[in-house]
Protein backbone atom coordinates (compact mmCIF):
# COMPACT_ATOMS: atom_id res chain seq x y z
CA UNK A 1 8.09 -25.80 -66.09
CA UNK A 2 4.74 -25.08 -65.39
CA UNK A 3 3.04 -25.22 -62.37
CA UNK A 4 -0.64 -24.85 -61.35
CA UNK A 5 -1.54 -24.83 -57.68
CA UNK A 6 -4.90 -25.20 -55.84
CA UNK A 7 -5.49 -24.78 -51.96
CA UNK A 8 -8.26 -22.86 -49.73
CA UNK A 9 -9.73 -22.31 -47.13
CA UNK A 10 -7.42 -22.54 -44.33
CA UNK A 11 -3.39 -21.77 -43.81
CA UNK A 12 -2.99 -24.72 -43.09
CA UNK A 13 -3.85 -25.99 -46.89
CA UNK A 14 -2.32 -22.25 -48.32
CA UNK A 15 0.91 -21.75 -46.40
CA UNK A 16 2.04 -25.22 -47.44
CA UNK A 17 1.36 -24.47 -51.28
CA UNK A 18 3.07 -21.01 -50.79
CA UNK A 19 6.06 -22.71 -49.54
CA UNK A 20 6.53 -25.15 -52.44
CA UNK A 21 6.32 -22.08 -54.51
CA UNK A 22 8.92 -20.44 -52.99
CA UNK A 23 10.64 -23.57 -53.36
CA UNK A 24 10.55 -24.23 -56.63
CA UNK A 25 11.31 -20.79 -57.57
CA UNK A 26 14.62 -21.08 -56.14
CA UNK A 27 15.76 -24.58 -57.85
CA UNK A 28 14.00 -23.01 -61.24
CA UNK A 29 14.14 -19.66 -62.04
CA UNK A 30 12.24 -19.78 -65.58
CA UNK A 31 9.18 -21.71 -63.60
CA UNK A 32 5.81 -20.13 -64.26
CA UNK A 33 2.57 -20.54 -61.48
CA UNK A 34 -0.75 -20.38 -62.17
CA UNK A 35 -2.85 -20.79 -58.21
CA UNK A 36 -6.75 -21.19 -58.65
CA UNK A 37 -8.51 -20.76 -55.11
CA UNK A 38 -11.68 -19.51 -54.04
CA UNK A 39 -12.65 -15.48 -54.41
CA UNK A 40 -13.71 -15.11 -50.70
CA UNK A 41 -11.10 -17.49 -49.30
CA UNK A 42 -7.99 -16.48 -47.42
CA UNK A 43 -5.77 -17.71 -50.25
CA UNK A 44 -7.11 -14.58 -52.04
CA UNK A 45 -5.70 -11.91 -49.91
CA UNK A 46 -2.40 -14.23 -50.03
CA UNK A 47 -1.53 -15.34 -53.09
CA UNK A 48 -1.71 -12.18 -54.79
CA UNK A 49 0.54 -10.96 -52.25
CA UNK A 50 3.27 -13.00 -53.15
CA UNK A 51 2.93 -11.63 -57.08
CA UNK A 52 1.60 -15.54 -58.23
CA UNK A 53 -1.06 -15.09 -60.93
CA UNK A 54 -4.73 -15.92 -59.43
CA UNK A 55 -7.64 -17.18 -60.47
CA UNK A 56 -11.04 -17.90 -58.20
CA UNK A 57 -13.59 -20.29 -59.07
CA UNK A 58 -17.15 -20.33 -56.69
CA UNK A 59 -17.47 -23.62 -54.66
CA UNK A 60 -19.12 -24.51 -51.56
CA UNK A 61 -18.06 -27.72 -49.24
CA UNK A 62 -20.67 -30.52 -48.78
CA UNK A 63 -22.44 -30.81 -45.60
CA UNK A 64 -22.00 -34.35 -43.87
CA UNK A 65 -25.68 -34.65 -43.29
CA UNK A 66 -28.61 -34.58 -45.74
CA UNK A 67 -29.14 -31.22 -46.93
CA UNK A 68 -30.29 -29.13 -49.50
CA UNK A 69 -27.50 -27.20 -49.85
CA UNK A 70 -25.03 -30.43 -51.35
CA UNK A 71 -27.63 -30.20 -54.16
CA UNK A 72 -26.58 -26.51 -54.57
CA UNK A 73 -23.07 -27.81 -54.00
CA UNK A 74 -22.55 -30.69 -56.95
CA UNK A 75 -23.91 -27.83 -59.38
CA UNK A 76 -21.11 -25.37 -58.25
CA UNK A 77 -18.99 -28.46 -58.42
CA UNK A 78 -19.76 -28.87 -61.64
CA UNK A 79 -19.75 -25.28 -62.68
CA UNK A 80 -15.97 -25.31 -61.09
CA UNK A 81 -14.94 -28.33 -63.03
CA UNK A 82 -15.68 -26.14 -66.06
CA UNK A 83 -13.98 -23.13 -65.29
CA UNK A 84 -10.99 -25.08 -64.29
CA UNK A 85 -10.79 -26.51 -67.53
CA UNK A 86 -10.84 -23.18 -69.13
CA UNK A 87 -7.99 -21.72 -67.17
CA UNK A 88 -6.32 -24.87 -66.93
CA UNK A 89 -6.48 -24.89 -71.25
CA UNK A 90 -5.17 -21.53 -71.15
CA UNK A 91 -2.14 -22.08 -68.79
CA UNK A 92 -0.98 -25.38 -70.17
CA UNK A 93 0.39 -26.48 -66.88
CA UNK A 94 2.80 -29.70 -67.09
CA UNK A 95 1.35 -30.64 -63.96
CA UNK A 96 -1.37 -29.72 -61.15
CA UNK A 97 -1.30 -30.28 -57.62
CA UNK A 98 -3.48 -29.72 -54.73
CA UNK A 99 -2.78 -28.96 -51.40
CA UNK A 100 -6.52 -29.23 -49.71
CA UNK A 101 -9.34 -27.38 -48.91
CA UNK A 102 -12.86 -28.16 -51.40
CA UNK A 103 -11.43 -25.44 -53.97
CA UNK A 104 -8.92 -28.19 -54.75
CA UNK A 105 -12.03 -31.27 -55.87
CA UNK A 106 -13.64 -29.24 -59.07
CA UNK A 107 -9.51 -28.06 -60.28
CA UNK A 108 -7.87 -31.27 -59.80
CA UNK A 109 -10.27 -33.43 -60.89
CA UNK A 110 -10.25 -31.10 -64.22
CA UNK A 111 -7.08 -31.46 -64.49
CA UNK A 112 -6.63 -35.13 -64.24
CA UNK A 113 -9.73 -35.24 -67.09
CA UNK A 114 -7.90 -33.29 -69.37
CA UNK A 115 -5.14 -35.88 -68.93
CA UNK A 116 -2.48 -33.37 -66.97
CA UNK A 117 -0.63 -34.85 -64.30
CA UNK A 118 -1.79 -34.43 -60.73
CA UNK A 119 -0.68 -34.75 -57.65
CA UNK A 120 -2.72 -34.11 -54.23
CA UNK A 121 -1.05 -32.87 -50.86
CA UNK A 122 -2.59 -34.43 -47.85
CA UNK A 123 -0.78 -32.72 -44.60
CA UNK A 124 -2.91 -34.95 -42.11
CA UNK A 125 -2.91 -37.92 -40.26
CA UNK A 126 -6.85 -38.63 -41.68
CA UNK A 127 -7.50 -37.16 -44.64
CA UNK A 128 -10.41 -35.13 -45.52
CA UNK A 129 -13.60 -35.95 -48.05
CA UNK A 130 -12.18 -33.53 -50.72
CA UNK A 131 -8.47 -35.78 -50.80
CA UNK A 132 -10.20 -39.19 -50.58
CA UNK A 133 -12.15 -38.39 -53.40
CA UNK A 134 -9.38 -36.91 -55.67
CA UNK A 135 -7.40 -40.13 -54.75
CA UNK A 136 -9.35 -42.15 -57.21
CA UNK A 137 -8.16 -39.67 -60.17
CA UNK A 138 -4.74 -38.45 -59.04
CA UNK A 139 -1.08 -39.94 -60.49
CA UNK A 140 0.74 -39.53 -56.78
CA UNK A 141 -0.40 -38.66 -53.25
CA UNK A 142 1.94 -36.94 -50.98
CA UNK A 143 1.38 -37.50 -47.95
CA UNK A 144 3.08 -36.15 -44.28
CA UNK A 145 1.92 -38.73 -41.93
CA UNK A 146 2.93 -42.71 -42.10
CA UNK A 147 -0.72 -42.42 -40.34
CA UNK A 148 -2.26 -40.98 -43.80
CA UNK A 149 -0.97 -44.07 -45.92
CA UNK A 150 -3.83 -46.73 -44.89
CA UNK A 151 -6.07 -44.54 -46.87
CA UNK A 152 -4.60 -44.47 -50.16
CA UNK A 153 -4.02 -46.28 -52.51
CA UNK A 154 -0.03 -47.80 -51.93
CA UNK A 155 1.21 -47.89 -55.45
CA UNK A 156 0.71 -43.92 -55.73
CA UNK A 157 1.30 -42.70 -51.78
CA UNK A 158 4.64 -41.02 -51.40
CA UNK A 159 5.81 -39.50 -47.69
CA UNK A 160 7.18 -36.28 -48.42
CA UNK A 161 6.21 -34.39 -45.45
CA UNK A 162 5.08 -30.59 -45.65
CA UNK A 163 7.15 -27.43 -47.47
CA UNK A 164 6.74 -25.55 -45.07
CA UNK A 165 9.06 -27.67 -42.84
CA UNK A 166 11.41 -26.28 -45.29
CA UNK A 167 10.70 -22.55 -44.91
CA UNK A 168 11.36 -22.16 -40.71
CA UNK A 169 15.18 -23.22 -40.79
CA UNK A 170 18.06 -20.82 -40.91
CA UNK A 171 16.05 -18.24 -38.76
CA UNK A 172 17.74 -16.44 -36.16
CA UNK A 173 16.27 -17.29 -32.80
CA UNK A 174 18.16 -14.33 -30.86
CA UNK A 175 16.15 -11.88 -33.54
CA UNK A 176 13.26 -13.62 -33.08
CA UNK A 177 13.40 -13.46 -28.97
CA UNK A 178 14.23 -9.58 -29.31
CA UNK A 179 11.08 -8.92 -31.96
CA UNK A 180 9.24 -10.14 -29.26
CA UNK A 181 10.43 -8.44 -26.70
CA UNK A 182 11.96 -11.44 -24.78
CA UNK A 183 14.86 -11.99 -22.95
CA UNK A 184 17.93 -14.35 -24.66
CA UNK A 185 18.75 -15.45 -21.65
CA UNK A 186 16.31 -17.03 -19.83
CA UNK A 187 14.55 -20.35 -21.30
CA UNK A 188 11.21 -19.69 -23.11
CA UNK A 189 7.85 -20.70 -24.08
CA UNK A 190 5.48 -19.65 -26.50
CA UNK A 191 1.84 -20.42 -26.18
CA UNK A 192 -0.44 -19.69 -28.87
CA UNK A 193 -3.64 -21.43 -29.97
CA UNK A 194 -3.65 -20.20 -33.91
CA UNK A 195 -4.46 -17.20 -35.87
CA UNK A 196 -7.52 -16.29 -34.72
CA UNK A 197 -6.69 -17.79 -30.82
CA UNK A 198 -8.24 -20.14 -28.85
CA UNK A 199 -11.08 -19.31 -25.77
CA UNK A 200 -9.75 -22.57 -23.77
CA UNK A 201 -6.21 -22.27 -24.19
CA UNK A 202 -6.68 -18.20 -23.16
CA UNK A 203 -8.64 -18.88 -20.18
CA UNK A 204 -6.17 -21.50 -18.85
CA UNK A 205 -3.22 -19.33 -19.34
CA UNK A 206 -5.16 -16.02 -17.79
CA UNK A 207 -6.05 -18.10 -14.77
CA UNK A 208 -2.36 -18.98 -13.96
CA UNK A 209 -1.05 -15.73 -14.39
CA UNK A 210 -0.18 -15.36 -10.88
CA UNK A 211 1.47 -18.82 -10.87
CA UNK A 212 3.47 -18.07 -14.20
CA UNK A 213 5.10 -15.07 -11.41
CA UNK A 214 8.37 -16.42 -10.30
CA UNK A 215 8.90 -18.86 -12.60
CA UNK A 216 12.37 -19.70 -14.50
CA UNK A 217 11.53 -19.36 -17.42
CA UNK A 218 9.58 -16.80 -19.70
CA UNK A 219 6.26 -16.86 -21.75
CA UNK A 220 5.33 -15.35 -25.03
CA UNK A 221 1.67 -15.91 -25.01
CA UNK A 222 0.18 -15.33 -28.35
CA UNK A 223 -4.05 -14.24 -27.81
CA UNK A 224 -5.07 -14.23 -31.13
CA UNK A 225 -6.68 -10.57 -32.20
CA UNK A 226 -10.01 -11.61 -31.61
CA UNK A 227 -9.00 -12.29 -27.82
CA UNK A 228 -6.40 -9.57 -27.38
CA UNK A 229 -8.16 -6.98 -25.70
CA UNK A 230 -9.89 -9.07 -23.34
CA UNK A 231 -6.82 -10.53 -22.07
CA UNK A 232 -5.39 -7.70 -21.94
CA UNK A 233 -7.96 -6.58 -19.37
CA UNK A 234 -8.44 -9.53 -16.92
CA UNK A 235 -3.65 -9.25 -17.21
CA UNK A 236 -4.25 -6.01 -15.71
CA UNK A 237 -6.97 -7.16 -13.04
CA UNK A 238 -4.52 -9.98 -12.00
CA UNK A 239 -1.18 -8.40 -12.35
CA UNK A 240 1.01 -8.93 -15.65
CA UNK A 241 3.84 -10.83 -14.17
CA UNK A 242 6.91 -9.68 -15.93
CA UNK A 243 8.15 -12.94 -16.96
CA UNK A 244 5.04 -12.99 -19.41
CA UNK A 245 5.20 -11.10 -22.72
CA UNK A 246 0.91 -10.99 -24.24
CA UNK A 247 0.97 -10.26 -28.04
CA UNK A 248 -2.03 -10.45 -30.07
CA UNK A 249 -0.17 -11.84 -33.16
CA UNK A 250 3.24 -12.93 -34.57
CA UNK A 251 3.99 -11.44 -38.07
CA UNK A 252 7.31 -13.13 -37.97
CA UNK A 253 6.62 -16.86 -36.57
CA UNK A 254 9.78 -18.60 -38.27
CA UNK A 255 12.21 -16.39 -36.42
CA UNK A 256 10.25 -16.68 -32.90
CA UNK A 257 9.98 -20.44 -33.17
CA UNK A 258 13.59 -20.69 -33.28
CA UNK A 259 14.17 -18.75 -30.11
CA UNK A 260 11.68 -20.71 -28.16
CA UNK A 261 12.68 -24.07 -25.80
CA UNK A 262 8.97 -25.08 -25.81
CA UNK A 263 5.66 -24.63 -27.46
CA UNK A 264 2.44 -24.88 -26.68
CA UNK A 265 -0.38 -24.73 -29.16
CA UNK A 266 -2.97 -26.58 -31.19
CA UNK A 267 -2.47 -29.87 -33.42
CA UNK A 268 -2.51 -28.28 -36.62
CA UNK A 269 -0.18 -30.32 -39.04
CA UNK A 270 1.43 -27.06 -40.83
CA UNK A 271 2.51 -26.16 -36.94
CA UNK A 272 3.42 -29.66 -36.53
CA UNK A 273 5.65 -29.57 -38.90
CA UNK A 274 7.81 -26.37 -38.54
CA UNK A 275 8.12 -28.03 -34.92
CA UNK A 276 9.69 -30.80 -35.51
CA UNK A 277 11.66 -29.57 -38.25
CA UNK A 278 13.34 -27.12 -35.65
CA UNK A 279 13.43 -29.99 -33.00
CA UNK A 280 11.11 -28.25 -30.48
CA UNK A 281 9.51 -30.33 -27.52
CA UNK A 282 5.81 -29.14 -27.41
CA UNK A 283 2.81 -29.51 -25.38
CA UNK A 284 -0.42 -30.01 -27.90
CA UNK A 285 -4.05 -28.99 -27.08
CA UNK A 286 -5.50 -30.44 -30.55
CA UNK A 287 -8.82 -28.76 -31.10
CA UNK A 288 -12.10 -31.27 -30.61
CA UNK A 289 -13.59 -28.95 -33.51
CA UNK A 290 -11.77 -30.25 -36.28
CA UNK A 291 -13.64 -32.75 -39.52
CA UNK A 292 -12.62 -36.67 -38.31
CA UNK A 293 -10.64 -35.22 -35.21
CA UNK A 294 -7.38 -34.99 -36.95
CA UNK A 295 -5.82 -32.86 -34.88
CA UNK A 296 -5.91 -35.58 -31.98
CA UNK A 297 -4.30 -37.55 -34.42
CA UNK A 298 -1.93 -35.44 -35.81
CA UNK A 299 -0.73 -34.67 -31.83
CA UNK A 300 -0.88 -38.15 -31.15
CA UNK A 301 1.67 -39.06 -33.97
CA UNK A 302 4.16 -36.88 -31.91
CA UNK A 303 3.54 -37.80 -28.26
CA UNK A 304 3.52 -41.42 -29.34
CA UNK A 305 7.41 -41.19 -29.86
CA UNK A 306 8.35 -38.59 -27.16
CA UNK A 307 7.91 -35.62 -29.06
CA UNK A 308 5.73 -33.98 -27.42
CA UNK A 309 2.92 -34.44 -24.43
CA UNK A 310 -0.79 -34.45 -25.40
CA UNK A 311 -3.58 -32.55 -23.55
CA UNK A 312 -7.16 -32.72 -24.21
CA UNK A 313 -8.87 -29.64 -23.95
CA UNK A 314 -11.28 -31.48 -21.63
CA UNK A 315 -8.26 -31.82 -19.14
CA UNK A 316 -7.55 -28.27 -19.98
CA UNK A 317 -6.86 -26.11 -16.60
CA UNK A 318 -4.61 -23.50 -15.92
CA UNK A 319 -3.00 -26.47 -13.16
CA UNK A 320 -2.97 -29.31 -15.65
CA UNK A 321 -1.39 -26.49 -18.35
CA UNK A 322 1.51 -25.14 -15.87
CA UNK A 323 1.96 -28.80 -14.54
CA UNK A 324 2.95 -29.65 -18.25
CA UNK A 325 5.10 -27.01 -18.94
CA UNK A 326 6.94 -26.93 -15.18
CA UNK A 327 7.42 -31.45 -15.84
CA UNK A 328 9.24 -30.28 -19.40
CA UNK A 329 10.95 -26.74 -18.43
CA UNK A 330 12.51 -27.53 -14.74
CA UNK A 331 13.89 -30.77 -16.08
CA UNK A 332 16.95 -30.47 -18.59
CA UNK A 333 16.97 -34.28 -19.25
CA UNK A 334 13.23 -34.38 -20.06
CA UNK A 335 13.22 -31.19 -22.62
CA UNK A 336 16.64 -32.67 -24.12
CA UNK A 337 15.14 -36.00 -24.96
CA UNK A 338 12.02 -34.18 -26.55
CA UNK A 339 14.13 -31.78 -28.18
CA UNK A 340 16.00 -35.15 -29.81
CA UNK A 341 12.48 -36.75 -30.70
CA UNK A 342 10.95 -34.08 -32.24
CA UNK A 343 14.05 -33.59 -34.21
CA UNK A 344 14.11 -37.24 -35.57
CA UNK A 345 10.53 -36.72 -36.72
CA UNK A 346 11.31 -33.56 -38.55
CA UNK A 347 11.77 -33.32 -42.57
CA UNK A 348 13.82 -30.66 -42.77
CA UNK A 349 14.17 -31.14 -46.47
CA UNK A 350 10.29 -31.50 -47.19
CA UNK A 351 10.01 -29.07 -49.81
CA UNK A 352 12.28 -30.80 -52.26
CA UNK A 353 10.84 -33.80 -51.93
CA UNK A 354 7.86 -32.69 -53.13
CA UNK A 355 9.77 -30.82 -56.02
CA UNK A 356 11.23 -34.08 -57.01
CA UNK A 357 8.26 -35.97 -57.02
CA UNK A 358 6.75 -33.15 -59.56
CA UNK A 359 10.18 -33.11 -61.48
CA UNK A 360 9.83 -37.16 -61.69
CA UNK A 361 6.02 -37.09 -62.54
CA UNK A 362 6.55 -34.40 -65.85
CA UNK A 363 9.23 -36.55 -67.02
CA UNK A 364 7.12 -39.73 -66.81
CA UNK A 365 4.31 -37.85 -68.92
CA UNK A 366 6.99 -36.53 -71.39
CA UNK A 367 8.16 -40.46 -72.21
């Protein structure tokens, strides 16, 4: 079998492709990848990493007003299309799939013109232009959401939900806790707003530092790098209390999620789903920043069934935060009941799904 992969731009489009990889190369060991991303794009310093061949094409994303630049764009669009082709001719791929980002519109819509099977990998509740536009072209659609399916086509849509659901179980929590320099036995919370952080979510939890003292119950709070030293600073102005643990960054995120009683972070849908696939309770801050605002969406989708509790960064204070987390934390019915609806939302076997969908869609092309 072979496999060619396109996603950029974000983790949240590479992680999930990684994952599938990683998948697939367990259930077959002769399987051969070919991942075509961008040359300045994250999935550049990641794929390669991971010892998958790579390939970059140059492509821009189209700007949602009139501009100039989306002339610029359909040219590199068009110059991607035809470098796609050419590695896509070399590789001989029995099928294509891509997991999101613009990278994915010029390879995948190659692909489906040479007549290879495709497949597209939308992990939101709204999808974004580059996935509405593949639709059209695409065999199947996997999708993560039920929210996603009003905006594809029916007779190709497929819920799979996202591989990386796949990748956080088995981790040891207790490992996780001690990596992090946390108790294991006292109930805990991690707060983290991303990668690269989050200046609301920061000030609200630097504010409340005081109130955070005394508590019973500890707090990883994840800055971001960007944010680290600053925090740093204004912890030492305020007092660190010594129930809260600052990091600037979690290498190891699998194995600390499984330690943790409750989260609190953004709406993204890759952290969505590791949550729920562990069957954590979580208190989401989606970002306003976001194309369509997804996030809200995403977050929504949870809190709508118990899940989780939803809080707009315009409600955002470091009393509206600690009033959330105190509600969940002090009350062992409440954080049980989450703990049971985020598990019931989780698809713990996500990554397969997705496999079989591929394995089903060769063998239809083979016929």
């Amino acid at each position: 079998m072979k496999i060619a992969v396109s996603g950029g731009g974000t983790g949240g489009h590479i992680y999930p492709a990684l994952a599938l990889i990683r998948e697939i190369q367990k259930l077959d060991k002769e399987a051969e990848f070919l991942y075509i991303g961008t040359q300045n794009g994250l999935e550049s310093k990641l794929v390669p990493r991971e010892n998958i061949p790579f390939k970059s094409i140059y492509i821009t994303g189209f700007k949602r007003k009139l501009s100039f630049d989306n002339i610029k764009t359909i040219f590199r669009f068009l110059k991607g299309v035809k470098d796609s082709k050419k590695y896509l001719k070399e590789f001989k791929p029995d099928v294509v799939i891509g997991t999101g980002g613009y990278v994915c519109g010029p390879v995948v819509y190659a692909a489906a013109k040479l007549g290879i099977p495709t497949i597209i990998h939308e992990q939101n509740s709204v999808p974004g232009l580059t996935n509405k536009f593949l639709s059209r072209y695409v065999n199947k659609i996997a999708i993560c959401f039920d929210e996603a399916k009003q905006f594809f086509p029916a007779n190709k849509t497929v819920f799979t939900g996202n591989p990386r659901a796949s990748e956080v179980l088995g981790k040891d929590g207790i490992k996780g806790r001690l990596s992090a320099g946390l108790s294991t036995t006292k109930p805990a919370v991690l707060i983290f707003g991303g990668s690269r952080g989050a200046r609301p979510i920061n000030e609200a939890v630097v504010k409340g530092f005081t109130e955070f003292s005394g508590k019973p119950y500890q707090v990883l709070y994840v800055t971001g790098d960007a944010h680290f030293e600053d925090v740093k600073k204004e912890a030492e102005l305020v007092g660190n209390p010594d129930n809260v643990v600052i990091k600037p960054f979690i290498h190891n995120m699998p194995e600390v999620l499984a330690g943790m009683d409750l989260v609190v972070s953004r709406a993204g849908a890759t952290t969505l789903a590791e949550l729920t696939s562990l069957g954590i309770p979580s208190i989401l801050i989606p970002s306003p920043y976001v194309t369509n605002n997804h996030q809200e969406k995403n977050a929504r989708s949870l809190s709508d069934h118990g899940a989780a509790e939803l809080l707009l960064e315009k409600d955002l204070t470091s009393n509206t935060l600690i009033g959330h987390i105190d509600r969940i934390m002090l009350n062992k019915q409440t954080i049980e009941e989450m703990k049971l609806q985020s598990k019931k939302m989780g698809v713990p076997d996500s990554a397969s799904r997705l496999y079989k969908v591929i394995e089903q869609l060769i063998k239809e092309n083979q016929k």
